[in-house]
PDB file of N, CA and C in Angstrom:
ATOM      1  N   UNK A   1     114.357  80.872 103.085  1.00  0.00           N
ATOM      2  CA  UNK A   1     113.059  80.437 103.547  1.00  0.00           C
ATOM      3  C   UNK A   1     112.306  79.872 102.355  1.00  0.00           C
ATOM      4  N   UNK A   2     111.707  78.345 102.623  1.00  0.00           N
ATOM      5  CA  UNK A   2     110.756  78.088 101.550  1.00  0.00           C
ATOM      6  C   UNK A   2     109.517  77.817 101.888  1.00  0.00           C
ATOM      7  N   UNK A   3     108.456  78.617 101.199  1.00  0.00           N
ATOM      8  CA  UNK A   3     107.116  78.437 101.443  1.00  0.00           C
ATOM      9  C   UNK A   3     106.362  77.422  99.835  1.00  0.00           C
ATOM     10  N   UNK A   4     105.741  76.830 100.300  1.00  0.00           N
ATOM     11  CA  UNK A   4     105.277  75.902  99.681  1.00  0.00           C
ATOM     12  C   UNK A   4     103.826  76.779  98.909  1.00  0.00           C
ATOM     13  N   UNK A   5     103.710  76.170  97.423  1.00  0.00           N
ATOM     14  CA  UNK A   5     102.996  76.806  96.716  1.00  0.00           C
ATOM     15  C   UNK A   5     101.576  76.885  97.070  1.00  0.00           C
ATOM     16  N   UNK A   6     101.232  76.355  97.821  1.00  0.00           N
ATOM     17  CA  UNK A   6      99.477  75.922  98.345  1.00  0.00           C
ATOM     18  C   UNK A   6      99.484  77.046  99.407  1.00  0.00           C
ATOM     19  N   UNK A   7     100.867  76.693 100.352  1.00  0.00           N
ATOM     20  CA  UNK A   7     100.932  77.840 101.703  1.00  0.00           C
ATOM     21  C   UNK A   7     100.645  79.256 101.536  1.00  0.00           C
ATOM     22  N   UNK A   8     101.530  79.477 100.386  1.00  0.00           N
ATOM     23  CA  UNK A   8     102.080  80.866 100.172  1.00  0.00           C
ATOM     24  C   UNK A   8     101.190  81.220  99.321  1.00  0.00           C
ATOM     25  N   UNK A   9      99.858  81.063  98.546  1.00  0.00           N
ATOM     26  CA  UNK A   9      99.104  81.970  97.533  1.00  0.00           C
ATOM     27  C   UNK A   9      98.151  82.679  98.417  1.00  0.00           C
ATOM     28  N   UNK A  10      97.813  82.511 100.095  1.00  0.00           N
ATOM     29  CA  UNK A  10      97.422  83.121 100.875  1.00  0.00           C
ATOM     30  C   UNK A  10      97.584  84.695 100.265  1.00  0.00           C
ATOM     31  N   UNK A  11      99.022  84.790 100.453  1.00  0.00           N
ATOM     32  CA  UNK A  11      99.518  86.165 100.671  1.00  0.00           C
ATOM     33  C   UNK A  11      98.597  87.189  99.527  1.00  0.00           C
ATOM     34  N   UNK A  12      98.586  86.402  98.711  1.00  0.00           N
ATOM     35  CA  UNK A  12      98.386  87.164  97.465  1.00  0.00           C
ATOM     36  C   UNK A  12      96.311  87.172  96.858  1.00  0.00           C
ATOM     37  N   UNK A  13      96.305  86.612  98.107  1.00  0.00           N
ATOM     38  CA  UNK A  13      94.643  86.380  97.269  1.00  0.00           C
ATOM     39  C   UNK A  13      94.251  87.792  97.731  1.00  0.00           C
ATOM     40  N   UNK A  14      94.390  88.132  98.302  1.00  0.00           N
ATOM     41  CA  UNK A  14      93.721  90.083  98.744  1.00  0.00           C
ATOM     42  C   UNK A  14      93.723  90.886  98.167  1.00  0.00           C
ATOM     43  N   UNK A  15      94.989  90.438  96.850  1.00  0.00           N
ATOM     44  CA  UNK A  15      95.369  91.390  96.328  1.00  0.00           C
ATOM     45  C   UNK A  15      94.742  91.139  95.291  1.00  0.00           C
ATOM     46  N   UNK A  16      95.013  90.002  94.481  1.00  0.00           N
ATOM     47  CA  UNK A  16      93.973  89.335  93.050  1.00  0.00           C
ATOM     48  C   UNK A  16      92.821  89.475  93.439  1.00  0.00           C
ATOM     49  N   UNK A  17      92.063  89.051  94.524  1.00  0.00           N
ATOM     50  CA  UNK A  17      90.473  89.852  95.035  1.00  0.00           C
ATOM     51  C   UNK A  17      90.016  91.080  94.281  1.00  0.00           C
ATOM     52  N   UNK A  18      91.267  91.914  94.994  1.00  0.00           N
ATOM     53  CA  UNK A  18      91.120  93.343  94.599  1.00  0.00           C
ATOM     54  C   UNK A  18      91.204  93.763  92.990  1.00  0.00           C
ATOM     55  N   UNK A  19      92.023  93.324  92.284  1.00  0.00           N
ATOM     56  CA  UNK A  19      92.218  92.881  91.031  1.00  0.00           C
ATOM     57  C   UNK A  19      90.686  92.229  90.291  1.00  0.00           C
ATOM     58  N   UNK A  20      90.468  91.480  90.677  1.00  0.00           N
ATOM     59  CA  UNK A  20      89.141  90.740  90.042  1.00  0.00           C
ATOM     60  C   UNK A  20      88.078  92.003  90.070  1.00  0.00           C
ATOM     61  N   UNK A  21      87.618  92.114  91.443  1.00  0.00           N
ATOM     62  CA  UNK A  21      86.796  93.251  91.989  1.00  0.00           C
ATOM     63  C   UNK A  21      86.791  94.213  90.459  1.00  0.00           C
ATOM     64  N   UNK A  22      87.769  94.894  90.871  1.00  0.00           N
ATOM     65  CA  UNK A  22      88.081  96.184  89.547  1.00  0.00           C
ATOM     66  C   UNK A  22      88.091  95.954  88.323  1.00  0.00           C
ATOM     67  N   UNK A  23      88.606  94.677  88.148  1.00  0.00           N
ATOM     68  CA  UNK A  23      88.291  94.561  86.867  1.00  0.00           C
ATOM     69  C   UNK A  23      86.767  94.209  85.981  1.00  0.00           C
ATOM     70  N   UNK A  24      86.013  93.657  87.074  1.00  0.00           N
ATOM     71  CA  UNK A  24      84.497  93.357  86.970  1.00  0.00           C
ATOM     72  C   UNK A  24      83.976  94.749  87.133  1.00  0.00           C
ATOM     73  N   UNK A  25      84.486  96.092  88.174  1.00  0.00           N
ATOM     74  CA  UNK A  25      83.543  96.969  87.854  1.00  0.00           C
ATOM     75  C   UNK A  25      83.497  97.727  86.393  1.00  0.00           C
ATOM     76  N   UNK A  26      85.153  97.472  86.230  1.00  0.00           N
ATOM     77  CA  UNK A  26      85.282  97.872  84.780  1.00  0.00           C
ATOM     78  C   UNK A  26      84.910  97.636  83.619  1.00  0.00           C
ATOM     79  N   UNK A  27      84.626  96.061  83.854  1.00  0.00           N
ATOM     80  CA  UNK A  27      83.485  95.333  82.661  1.00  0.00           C
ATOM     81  C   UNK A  27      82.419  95.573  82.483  1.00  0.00           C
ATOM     82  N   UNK A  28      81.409  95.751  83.817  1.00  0.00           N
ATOM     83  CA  UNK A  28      80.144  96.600  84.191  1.00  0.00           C
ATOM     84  C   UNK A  28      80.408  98.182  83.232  1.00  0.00           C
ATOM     85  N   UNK A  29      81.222  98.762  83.187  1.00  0.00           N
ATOM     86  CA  UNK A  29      80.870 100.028  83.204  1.00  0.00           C
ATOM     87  C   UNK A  29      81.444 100.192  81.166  1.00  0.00           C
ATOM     88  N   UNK A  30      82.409  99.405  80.942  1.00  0.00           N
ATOM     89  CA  UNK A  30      82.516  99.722  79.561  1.00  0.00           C
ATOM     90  C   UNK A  30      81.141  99.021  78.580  1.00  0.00           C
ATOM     91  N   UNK A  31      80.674  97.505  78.947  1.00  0.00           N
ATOM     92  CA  UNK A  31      80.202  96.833  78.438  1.00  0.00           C
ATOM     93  C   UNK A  31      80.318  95.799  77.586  1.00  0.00           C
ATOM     94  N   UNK A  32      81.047  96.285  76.484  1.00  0.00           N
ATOM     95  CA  UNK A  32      81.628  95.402  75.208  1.00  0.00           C
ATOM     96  C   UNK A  32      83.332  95.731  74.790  1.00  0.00           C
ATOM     97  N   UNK A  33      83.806  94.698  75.862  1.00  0.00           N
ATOM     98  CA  UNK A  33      84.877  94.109  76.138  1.00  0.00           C
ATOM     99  C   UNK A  33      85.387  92.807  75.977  1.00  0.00           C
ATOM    100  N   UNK A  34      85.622  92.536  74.301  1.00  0.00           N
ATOM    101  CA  UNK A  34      86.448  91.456  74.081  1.00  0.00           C
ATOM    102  C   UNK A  34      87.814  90.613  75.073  1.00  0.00           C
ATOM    103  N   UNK A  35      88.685  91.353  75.137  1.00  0.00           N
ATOM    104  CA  UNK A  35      89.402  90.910  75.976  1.00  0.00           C
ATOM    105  C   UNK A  35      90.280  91.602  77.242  1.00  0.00           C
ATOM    106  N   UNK A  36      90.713  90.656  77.324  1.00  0.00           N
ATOM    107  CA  UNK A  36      91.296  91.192  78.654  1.00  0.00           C
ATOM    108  C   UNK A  36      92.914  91.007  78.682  1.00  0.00           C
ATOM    109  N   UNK A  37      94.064  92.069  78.195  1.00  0.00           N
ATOM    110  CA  UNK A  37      95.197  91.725  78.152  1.00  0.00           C
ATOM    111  C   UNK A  37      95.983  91.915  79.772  1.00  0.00           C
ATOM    112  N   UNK A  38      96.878  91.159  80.263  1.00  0.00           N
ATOM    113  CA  UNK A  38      97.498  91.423  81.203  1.00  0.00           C
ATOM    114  C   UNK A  38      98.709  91.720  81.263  1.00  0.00           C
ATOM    115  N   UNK A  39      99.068  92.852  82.105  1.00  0.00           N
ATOM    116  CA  UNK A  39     100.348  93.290  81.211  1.00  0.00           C
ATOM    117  C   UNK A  39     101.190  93.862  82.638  1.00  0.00           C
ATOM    118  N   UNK A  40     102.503  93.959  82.652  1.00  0.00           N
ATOM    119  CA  UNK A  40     103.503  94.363  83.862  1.00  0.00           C
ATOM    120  C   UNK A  40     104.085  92.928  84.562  1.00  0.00           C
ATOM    121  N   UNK A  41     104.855  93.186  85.425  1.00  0.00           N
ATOM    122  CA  UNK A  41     105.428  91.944  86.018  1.00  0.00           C
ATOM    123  C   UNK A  41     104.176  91.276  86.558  1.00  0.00           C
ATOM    124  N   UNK A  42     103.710  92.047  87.566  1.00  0.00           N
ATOM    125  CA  UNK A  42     102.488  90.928  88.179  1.00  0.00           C
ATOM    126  C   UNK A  42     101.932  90.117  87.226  1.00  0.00           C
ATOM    127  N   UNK A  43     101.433  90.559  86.367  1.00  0.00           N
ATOM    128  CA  UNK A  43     101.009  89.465  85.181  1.00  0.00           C
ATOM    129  C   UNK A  43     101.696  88.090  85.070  1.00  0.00           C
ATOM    130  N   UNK A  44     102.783  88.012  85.448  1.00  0.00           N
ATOM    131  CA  UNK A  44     103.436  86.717  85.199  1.00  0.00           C
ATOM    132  C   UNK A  44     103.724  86.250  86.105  1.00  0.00           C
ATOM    133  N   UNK A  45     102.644  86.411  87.066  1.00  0.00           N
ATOM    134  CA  UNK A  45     102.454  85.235  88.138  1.00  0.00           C
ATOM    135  C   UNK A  45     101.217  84.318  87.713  1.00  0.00           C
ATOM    136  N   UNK A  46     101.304  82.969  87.293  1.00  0.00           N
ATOM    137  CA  UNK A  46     100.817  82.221  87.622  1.00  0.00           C
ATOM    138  C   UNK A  46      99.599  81.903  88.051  1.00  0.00           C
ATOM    139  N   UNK A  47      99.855  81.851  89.191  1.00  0.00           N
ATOM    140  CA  UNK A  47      98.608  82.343  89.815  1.00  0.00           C
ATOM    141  C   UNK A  47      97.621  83.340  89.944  1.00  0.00           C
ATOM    142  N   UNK A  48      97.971  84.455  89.819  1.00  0.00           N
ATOM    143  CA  UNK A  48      96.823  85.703  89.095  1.00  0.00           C
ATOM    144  C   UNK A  48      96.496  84.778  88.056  1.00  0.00           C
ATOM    145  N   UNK A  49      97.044  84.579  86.701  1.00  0.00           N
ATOM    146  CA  UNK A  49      96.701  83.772  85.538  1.00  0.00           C
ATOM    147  C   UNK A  49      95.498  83.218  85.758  1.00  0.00           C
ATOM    148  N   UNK A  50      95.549  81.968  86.527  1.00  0.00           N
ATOM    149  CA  UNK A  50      94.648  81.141  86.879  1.00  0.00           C
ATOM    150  C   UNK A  50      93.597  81.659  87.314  1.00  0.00           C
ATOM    151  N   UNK A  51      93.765  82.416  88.319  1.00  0.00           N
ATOM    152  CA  UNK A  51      92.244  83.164  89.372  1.00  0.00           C
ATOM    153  C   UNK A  51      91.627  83.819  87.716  1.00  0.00           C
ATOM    154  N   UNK A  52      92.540  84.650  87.050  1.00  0.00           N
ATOM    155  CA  UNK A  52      91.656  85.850  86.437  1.00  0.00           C
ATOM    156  C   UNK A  52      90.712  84.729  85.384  1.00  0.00           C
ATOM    157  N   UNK A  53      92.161  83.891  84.420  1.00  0.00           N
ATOM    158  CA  UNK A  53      90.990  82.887  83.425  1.00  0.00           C
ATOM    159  C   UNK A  53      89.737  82.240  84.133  1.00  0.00           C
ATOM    160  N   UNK A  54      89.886  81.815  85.476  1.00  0.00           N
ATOM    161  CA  UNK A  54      88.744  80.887  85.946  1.00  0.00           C
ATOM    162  C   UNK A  54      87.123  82.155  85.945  1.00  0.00           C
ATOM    163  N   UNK A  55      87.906  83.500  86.432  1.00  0.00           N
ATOM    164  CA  UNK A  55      86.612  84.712  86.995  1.00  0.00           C
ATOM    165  C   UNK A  55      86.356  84.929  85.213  1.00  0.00           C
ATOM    166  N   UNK A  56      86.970  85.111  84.364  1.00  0.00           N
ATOM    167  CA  UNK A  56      86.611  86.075  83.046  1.00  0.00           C
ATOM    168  C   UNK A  56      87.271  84.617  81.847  1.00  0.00           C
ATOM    169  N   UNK A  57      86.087  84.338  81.684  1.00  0.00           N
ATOM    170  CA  UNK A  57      86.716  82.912  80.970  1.00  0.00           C
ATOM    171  C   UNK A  57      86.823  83.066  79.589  1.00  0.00           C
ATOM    172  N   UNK A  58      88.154  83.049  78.798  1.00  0.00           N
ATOM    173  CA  UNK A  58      87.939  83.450  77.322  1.00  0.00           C
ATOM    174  C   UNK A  58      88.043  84.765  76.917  1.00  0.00           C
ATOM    175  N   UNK A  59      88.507  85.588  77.731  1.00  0.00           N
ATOM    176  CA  UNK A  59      88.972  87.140  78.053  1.00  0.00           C
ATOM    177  C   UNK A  59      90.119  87.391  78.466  1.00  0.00           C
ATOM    178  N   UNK A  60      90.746  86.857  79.173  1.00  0.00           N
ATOM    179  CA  UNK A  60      92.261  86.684  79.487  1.00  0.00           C
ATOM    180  C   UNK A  60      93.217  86.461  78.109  1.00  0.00           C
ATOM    181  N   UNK A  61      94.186  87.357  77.971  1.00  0.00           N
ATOM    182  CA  UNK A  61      95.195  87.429  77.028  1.00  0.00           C
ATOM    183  C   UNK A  61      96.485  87.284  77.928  1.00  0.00           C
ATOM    184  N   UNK A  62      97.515  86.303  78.080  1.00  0.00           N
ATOM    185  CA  UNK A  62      98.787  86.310  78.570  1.00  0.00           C
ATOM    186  C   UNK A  62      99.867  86.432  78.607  1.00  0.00           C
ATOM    187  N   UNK A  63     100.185  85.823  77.005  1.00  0.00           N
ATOM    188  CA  UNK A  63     101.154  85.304  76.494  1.00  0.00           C
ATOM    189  C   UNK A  63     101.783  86.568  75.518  1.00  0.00           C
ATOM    190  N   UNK A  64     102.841  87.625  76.202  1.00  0.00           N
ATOM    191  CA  UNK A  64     102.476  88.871  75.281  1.00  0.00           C
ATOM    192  C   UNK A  64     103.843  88.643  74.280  1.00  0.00           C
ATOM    193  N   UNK A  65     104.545  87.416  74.768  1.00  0.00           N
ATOM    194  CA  UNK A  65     106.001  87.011  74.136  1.00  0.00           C
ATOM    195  C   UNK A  65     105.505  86.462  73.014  1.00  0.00           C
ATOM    196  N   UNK A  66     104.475  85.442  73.354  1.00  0.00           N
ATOM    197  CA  UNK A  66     103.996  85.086  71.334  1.00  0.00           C
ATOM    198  C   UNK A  66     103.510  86.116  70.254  1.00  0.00           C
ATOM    199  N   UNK A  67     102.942  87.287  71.028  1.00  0.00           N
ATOM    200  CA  UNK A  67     102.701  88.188  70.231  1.00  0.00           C
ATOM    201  C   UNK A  67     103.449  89.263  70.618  1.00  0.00           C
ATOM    202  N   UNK A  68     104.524  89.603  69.734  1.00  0.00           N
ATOM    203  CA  UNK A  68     105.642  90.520  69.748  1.00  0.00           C
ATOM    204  C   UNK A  68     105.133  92.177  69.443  1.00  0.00           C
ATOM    205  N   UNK A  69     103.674  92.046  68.788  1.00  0.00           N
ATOM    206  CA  UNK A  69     103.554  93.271  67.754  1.00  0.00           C
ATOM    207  C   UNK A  69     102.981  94.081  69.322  1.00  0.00           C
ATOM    208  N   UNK A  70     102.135  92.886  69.997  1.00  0.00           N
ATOM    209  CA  UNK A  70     101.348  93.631  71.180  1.00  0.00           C
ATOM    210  C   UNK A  70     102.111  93.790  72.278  1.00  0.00           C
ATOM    211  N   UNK A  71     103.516  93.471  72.285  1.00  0.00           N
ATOM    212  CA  UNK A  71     104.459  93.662  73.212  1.00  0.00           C
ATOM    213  C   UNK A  71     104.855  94.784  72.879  1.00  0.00           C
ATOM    214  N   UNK A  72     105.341  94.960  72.129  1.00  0.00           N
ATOM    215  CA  UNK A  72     105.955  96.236  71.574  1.00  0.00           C
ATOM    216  C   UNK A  72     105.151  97.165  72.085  1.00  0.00           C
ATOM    217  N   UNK A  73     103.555  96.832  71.519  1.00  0.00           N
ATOM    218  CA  UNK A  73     102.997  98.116  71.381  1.00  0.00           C
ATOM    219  C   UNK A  73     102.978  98.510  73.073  1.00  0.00           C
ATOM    220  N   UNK A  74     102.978  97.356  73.968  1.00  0.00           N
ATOM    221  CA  UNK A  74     102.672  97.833  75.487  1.00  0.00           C
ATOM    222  C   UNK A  74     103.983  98.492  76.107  1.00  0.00           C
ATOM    223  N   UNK A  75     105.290  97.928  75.622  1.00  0.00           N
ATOM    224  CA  UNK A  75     106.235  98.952  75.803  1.00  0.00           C
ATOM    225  C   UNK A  75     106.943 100.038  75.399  1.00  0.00           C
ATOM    226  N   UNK A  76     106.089 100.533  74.197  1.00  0.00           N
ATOM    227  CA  UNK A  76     106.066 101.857  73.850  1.00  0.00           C
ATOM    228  C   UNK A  76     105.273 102.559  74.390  1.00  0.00           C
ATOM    229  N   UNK A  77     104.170 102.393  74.695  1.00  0.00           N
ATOM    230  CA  UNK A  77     103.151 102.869  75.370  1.00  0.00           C
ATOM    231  C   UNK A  77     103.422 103.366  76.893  1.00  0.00           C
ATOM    232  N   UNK A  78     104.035 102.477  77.849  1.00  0.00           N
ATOM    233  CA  UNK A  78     104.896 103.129  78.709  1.00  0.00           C
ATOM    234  C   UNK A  78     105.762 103.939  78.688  1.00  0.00           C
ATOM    235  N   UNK A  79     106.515 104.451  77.633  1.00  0.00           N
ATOM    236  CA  UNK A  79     107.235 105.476  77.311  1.00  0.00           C
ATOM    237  C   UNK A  79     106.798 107.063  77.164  1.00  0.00           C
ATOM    238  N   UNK A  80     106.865 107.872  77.590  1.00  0.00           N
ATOM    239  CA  UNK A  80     105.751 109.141  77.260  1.00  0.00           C
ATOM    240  C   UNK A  80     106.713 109.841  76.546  1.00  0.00           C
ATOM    241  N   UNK A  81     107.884 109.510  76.091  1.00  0.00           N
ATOM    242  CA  UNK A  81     108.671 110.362  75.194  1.00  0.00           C
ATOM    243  C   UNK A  81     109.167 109.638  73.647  1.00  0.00           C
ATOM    244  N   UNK A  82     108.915 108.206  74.000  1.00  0.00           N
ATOM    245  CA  UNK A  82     108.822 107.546  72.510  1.00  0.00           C
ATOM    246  C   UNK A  82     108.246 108.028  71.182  1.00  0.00           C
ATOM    247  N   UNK A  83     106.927 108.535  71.542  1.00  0.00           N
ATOM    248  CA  UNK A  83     105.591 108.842  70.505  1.00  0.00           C
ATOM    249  C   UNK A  83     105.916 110.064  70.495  1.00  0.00           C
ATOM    250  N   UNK A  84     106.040 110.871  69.142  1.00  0.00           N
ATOM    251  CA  UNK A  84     106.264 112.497  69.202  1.00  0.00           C
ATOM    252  C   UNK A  84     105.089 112.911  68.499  1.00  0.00           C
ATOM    253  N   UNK A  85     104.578 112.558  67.630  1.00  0.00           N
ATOM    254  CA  UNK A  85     103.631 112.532  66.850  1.00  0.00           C
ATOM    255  C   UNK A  85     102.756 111.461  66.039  1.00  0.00           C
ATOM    256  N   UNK A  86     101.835 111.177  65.862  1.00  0.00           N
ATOM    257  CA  UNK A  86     100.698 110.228  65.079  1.00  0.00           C
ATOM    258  C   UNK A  86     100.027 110.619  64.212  1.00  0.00           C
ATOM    259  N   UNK A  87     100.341 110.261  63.281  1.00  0.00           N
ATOM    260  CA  UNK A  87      99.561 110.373  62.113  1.00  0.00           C
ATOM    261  C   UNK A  87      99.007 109.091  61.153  1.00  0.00           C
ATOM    262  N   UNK A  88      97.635 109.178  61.124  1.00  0.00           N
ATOM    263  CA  UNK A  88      97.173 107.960  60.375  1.00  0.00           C
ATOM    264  C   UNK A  88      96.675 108.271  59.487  1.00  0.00           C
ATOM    265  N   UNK A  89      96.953 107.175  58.329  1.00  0.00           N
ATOM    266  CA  UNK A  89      96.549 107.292  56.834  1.00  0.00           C
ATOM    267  C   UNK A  89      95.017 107.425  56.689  1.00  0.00           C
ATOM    268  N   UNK A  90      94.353 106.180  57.809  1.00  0.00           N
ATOM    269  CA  UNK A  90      92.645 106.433  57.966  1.00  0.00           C
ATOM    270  C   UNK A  90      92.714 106.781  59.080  1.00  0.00           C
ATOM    271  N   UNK A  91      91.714 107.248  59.580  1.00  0.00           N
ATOM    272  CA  UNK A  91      91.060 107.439  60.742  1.00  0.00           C
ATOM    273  C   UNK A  91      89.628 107.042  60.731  1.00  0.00           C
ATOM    274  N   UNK A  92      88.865 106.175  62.100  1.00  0.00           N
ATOM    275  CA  UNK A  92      87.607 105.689  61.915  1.00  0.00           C
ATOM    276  C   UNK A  92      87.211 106.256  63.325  1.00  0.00           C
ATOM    277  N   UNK A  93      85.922 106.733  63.238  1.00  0.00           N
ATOM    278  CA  UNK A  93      85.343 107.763  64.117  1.00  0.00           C
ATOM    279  C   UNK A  93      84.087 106.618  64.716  1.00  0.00           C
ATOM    280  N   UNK A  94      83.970 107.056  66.130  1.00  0.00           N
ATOM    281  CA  UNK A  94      82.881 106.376  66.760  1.00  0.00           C
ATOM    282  C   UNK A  94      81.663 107.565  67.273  1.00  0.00           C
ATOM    283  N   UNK A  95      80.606 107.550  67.661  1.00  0.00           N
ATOM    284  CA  UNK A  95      79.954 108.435  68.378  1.00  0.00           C
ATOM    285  C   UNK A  95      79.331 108.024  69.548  1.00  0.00           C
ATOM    286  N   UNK A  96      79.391 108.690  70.478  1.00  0.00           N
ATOM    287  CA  UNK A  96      79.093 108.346  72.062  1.00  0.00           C
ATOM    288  C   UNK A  96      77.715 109.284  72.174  1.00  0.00           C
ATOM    289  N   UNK A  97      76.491 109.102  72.947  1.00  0.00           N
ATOM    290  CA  UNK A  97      75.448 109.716  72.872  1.00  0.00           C
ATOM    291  C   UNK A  97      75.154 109.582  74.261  1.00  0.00           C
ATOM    292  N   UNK A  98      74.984 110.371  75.249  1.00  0.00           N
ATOM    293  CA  UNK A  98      74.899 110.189  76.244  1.00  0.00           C
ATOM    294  C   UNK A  98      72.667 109.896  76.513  1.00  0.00           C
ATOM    295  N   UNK A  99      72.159 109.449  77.198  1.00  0.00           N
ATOM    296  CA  UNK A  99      70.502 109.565  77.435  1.00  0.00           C
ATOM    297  C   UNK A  99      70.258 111.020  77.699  1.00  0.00           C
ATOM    298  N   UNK A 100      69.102 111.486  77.135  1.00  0.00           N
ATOM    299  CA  UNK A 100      68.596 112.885  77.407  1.00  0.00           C
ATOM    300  C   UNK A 100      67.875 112.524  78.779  1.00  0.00           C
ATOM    301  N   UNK A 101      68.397 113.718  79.764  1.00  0.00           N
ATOM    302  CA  UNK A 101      67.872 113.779  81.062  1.00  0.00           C
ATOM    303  C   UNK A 101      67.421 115.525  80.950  1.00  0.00           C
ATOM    304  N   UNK A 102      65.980 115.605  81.373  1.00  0.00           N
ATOM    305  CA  UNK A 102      65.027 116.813  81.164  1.00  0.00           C
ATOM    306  C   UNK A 102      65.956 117.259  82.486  1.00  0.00           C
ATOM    307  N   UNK A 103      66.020 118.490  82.525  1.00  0.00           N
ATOM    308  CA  UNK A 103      66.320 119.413  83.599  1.00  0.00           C
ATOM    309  C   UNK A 103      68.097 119.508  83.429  1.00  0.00           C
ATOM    310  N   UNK A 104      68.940 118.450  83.130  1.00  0.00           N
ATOM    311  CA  UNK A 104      69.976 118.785  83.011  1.00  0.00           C
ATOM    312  C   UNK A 104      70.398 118.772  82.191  1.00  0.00           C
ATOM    313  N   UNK A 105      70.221 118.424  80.762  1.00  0.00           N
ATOM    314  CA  UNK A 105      70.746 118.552  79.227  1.00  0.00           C
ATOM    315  C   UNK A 105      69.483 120.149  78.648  1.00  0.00           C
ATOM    316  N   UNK A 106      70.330 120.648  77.743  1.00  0.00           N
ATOM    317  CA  UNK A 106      69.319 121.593  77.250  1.00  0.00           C
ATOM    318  C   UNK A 106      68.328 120.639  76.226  1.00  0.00           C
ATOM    319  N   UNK A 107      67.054 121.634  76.042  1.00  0.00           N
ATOM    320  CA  UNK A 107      66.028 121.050  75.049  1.00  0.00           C
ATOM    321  C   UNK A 107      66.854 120.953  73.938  1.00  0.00           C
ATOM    322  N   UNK A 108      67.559 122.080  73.607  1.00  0.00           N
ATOM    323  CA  UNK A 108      68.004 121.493  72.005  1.00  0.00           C
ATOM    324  C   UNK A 108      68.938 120.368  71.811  1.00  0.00           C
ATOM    325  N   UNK A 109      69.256 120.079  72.640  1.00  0.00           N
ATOM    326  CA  UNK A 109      70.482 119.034  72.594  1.00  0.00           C
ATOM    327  C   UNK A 109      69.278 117.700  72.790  1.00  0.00           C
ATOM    328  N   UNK A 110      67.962 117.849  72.447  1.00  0.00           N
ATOM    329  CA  UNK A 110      67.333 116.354  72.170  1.00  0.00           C
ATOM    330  C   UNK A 110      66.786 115.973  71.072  1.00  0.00           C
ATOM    331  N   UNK A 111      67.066 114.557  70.913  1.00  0.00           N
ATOM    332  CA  UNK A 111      66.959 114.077  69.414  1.00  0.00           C
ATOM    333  C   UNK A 111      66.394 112.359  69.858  1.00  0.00           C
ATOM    334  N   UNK A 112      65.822 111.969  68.772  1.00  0.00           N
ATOM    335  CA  UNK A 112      65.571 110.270  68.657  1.00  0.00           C
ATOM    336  C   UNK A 112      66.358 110.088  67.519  1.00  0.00           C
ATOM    337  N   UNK A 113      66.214 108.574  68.130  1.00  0.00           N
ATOM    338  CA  UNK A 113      66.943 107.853  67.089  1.00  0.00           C
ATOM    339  C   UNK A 113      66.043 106.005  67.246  1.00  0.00           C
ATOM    340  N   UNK A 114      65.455 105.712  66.036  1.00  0.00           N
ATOM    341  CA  UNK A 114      64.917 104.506  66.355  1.00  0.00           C
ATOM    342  C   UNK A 114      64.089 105.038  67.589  1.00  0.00           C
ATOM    343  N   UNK A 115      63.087 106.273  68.107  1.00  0.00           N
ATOM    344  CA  UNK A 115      62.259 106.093  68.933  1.00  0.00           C
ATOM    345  C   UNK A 115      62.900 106.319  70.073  1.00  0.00           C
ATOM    346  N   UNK A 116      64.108 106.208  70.003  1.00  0.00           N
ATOM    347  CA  UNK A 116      64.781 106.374  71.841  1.00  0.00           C
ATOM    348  C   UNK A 116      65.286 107.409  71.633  1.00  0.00           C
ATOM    349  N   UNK A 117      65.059 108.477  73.030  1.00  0.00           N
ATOM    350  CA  UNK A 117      65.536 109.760  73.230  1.00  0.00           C
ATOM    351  C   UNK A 117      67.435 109.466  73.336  1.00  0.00           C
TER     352      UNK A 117
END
């Protein structure tokens, strides 16, 4: 059976929908999100390609064969028995601060910073 490429991306827009969808709530909710790598077989359709660069323009990463180091790293990463241990020479620490909300954080757990609780 041959379905013609215009015919047949029907099938699949419900699903990249759904795809876009999630990935926008996910952008909403992290904030500062350089890029966007795509990774597994679906990724190398084509067409996802296209839909995702047109929705997130300049955020889309594809090509994981030109970069071998980030291939690697995505198929080790699927492995849960590859990695036995990690150890890094540096380590660089971030801090997450959640907003003080009266009634459900204790008083002592409030502080400013620059004026904002």
């Amino acid at each position: 059976m041959h379905i013609s490429k215009g015919k047949g991306q029907w099938i699949f827009n419900e699903t990249i929908d759904r795809v876009i969808e999630r990935t926008q709530l996910l952008l909403y909710a992290l904030e500062d999100v350089d890029y966007i790598v795509l990774v597994g077989e679906f990724s190398e359709s084509k067409y996802l390609q296209t839909r995702m660069k047109d929705k997130f323009v300049n955020q889309i990463l594809t090509s994981l064969e030109q970069n071998q180091e980030l291939l690697g790293a995505v198929l080790i990463g699927q492995s849960a028995t590859a990695i036995k241990d990690r150890v890094e020479k540096y380590t660089y620490g971030i801090a997450i601060v959640n907003h003080f909300k009266p009634g459900i954080h204790s008083e002592n757990k409030r502080f400013q910073i620059d004026g904002h609780e």
